[in-house]
N, C-alpha and C. Protein backbone atom coordinates (compact mmCIF):
# COMPACT_ATOMS: atom_id res chain seq x y z
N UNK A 1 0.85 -1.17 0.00
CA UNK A 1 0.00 0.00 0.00
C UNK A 1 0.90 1.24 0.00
N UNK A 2 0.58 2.30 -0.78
CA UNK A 2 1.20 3.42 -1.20
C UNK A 2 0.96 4.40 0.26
N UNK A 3 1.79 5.49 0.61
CA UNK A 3 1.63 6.49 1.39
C UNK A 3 0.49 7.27 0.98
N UNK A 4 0.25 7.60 -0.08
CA UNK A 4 -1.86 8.09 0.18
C UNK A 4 -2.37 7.19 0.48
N UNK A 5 -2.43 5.93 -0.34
CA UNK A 5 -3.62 4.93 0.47
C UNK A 5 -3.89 4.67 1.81
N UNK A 6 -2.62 4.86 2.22
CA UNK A 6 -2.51 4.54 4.06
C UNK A 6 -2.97 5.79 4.32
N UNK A 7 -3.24 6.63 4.34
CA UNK A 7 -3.27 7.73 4.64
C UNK A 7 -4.71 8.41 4.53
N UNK A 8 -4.92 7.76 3.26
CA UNK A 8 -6.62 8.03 3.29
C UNK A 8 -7.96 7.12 4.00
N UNK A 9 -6.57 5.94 4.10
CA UNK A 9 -7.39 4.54 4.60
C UNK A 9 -7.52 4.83 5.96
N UNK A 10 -6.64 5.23 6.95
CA UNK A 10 -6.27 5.65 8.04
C UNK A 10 -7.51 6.82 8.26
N UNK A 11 -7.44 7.52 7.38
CA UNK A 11 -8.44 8.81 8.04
C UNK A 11 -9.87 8.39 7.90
N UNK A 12 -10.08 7.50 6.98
CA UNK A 12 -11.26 6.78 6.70
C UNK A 12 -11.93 6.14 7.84
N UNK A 13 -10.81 5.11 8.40
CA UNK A 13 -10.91 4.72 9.76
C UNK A 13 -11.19 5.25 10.86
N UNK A 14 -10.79 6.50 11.28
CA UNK A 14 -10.92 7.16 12.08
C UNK A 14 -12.53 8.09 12.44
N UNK A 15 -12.93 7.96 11.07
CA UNK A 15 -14.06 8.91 10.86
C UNK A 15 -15.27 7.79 10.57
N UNK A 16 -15.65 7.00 11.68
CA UNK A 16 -16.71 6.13 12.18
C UNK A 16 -17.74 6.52 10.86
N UNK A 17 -18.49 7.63 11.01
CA UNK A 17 -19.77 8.31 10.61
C UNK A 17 -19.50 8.36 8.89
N UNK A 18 -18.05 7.59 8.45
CA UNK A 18 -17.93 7.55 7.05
C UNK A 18 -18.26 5.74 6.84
N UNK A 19 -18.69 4.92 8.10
CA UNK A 19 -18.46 3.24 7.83
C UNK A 19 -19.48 3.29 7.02
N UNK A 20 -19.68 2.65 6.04
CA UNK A 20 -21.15 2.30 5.34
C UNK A 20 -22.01 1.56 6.16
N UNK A 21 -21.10 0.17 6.74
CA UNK A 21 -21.73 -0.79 7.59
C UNK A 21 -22.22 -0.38 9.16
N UNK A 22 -21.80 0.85 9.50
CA UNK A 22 -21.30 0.80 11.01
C UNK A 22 -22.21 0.08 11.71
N UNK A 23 -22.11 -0.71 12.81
CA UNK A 23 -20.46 -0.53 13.09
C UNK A 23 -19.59 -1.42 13.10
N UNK A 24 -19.98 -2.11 11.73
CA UNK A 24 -18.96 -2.54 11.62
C UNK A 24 -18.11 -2.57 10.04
N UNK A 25 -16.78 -2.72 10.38
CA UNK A 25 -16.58 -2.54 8.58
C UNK A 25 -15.66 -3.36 8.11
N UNK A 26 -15.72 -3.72 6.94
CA UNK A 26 -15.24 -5.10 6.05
C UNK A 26 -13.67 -4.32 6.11
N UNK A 27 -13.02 -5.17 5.79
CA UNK A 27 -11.51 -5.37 5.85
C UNK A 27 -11.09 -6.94 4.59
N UNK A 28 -10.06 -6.36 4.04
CA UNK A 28 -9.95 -7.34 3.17
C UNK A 28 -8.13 -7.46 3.61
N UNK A 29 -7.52 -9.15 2.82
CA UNK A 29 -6.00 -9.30 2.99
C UNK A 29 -5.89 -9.84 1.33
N UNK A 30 -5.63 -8.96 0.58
CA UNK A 30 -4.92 -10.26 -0.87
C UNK A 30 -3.78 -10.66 -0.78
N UNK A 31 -3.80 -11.74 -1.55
CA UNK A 31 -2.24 -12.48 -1.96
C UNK A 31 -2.26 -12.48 -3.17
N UNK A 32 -0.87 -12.88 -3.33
CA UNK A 32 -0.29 -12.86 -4.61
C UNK A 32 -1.12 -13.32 -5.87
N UNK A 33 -1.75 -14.28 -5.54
CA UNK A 33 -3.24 -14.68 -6.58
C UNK A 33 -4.55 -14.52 -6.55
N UNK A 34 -4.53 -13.46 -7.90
CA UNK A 34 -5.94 -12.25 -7.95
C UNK A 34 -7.16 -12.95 -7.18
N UNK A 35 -7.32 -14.44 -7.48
CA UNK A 35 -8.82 -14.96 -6.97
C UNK A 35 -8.92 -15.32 -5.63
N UNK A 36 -7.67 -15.03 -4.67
CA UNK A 36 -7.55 -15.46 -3.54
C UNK A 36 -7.35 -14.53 -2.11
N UNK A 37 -7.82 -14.39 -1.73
CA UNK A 37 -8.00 -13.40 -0.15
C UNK A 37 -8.68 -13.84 1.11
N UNK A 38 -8.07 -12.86 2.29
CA UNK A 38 -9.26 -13.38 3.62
C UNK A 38 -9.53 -11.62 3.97
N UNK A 39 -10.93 -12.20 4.09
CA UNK A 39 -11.82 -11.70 4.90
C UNK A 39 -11.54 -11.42 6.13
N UNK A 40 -12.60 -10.13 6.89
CA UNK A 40 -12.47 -9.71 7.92
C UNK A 40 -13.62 -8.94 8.41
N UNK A 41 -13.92 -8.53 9.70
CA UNK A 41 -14.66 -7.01 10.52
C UNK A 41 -14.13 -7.03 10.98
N UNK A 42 -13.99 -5.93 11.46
CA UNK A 42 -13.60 -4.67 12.57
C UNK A 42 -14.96 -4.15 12.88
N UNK A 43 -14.99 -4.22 13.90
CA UNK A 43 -16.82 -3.93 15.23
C UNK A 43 -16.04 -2.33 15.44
N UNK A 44 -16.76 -1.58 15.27
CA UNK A 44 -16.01 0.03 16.11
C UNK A 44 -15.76 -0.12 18.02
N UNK A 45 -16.64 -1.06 18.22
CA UNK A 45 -16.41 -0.85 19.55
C UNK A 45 -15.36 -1.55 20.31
N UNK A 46 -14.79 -2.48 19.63
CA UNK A 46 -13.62 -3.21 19.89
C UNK A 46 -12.44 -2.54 19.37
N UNK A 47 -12.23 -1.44 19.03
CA UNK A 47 -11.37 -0.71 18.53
C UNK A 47 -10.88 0.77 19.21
N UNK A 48 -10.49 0.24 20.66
CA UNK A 48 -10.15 0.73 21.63
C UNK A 48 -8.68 1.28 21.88
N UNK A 49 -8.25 2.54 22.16
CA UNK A 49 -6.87 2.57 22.67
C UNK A 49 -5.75 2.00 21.75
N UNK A 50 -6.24 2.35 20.35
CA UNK A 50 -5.38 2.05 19.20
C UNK A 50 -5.49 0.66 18.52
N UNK A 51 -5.55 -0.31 19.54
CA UNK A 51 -5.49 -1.54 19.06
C UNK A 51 -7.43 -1.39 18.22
N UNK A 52 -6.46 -2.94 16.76
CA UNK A 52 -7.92 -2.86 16.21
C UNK A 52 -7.92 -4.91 16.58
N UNK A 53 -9.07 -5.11 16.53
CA UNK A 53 -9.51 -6.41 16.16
C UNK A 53 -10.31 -7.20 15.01
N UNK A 54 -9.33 -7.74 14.70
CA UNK A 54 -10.14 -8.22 12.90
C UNK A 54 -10.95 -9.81 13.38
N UNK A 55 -12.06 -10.07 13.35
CA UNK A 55 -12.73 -11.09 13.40
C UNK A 55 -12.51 -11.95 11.50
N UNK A 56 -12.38 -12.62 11.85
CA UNK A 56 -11.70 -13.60 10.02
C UNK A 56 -13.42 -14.00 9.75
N UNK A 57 -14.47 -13.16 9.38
CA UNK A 57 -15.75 -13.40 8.78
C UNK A 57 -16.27 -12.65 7.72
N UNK A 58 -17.09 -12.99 7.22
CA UNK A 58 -17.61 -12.48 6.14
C UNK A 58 -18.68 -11.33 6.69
N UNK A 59 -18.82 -9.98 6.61
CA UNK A 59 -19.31 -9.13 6.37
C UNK A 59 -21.05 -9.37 6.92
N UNK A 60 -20.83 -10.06 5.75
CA UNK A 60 -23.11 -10.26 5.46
C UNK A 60 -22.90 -11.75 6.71
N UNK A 61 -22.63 -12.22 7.24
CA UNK A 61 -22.27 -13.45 7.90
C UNK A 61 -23.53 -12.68 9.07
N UNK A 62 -24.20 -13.65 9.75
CA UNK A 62 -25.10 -13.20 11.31
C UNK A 62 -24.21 -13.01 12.74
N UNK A 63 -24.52 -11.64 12.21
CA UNK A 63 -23.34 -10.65 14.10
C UNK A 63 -23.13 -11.81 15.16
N UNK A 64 -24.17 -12.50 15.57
CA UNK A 64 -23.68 -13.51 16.37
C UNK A 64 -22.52 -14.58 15.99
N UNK A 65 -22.56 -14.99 14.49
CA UNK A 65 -21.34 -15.71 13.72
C UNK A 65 -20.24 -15.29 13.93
N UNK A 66 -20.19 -13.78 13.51
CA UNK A 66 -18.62 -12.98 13.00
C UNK A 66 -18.18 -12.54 14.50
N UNK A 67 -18.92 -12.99 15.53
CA UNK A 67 -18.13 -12.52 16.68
C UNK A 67 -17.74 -13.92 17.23
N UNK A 68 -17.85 -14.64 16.66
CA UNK A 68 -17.81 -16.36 17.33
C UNK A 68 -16.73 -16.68 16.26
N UNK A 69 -16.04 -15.99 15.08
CA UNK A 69 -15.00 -16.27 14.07
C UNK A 69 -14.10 -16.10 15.16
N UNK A 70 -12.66 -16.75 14.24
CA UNK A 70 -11.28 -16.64 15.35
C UNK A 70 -10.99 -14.82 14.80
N UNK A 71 -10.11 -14.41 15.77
CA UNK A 71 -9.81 -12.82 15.67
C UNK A 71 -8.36 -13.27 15.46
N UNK A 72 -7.65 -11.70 14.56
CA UNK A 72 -6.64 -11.48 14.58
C UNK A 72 -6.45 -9.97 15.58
N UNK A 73 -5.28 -9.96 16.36
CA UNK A 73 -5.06 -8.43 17.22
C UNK A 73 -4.12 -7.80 17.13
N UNK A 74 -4.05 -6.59 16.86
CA UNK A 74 -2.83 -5.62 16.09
C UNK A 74 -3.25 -4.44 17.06
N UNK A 75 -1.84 -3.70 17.53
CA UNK A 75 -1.27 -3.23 18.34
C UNK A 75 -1.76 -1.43 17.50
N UNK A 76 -1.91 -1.39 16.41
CA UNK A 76 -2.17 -0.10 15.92
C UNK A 76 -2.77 -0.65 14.47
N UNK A 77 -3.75 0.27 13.86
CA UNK A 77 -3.55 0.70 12.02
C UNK A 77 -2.55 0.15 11.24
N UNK A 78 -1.35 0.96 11.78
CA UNK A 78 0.09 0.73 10.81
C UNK A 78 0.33 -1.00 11.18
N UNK A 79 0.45 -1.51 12.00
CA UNK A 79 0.51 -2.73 12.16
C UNK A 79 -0.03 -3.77 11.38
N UNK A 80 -1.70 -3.76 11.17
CA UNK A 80 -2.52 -4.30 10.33
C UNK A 80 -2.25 -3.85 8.85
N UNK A 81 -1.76 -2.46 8.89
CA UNK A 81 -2.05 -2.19 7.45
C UNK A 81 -0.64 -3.18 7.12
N UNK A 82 0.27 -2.82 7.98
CA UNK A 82 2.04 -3.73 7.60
C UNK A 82 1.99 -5.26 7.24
N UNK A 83 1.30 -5.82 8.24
CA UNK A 83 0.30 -7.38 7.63
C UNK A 83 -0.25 -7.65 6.45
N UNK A 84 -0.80 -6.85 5.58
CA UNK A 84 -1.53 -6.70 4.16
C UNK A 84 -2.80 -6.65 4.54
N UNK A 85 -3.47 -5.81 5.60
CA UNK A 85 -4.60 -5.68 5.85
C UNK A 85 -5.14 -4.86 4.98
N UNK A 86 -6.22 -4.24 4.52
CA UNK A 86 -6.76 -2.68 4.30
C UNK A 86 -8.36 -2.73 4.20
N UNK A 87 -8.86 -1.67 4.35
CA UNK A 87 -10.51 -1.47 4.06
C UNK A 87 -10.76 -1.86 3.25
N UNK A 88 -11.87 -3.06 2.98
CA UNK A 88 -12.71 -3.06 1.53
C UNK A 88 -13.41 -1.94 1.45
């Protein structure tokens, strides 16, 4: 990810009242092969004191599901984004 993208992705993040989903919002990881990626949410309210929490679910999945997925936990933004995280 380029220094605007982080940058816009980052402020994106920050500004709740821009989630489409709120509150919660999709997060995507690609790899090296176009047809292949994981999934994610981020809940706003678990996104406390910098740290974010990515639940590994699908979006449209039932809130009770995507909070019962295994989580990944990152210490800041830059952390996740350094992982190959970013906003769908």
């Amino acid at each position: 990810m380029n220094e605007q993208s982080r940058f816009d992705q980052k402020a994106f993040f920050l500004n709740k009242a821009k989630w489409p989903r709120y509150p919660m919002l999709p997060v995507i990881k690609r790899t090296i092969l176009k047809d292949r990626y994981d999934v994610g949410v981020i809940f706003a309210e678990d996104s406390k004191d910098g740290e974010i929490t990515i639940y590994r679910a699908n979006i449209f999945a039932p809130r009770n599901e995507i909070r019962r997925a295994p989580i990944l936990k990152f210490k800041s933004i830059d952390e996740m984004f350094d992982s190959g995280w970013e906003i769908d």
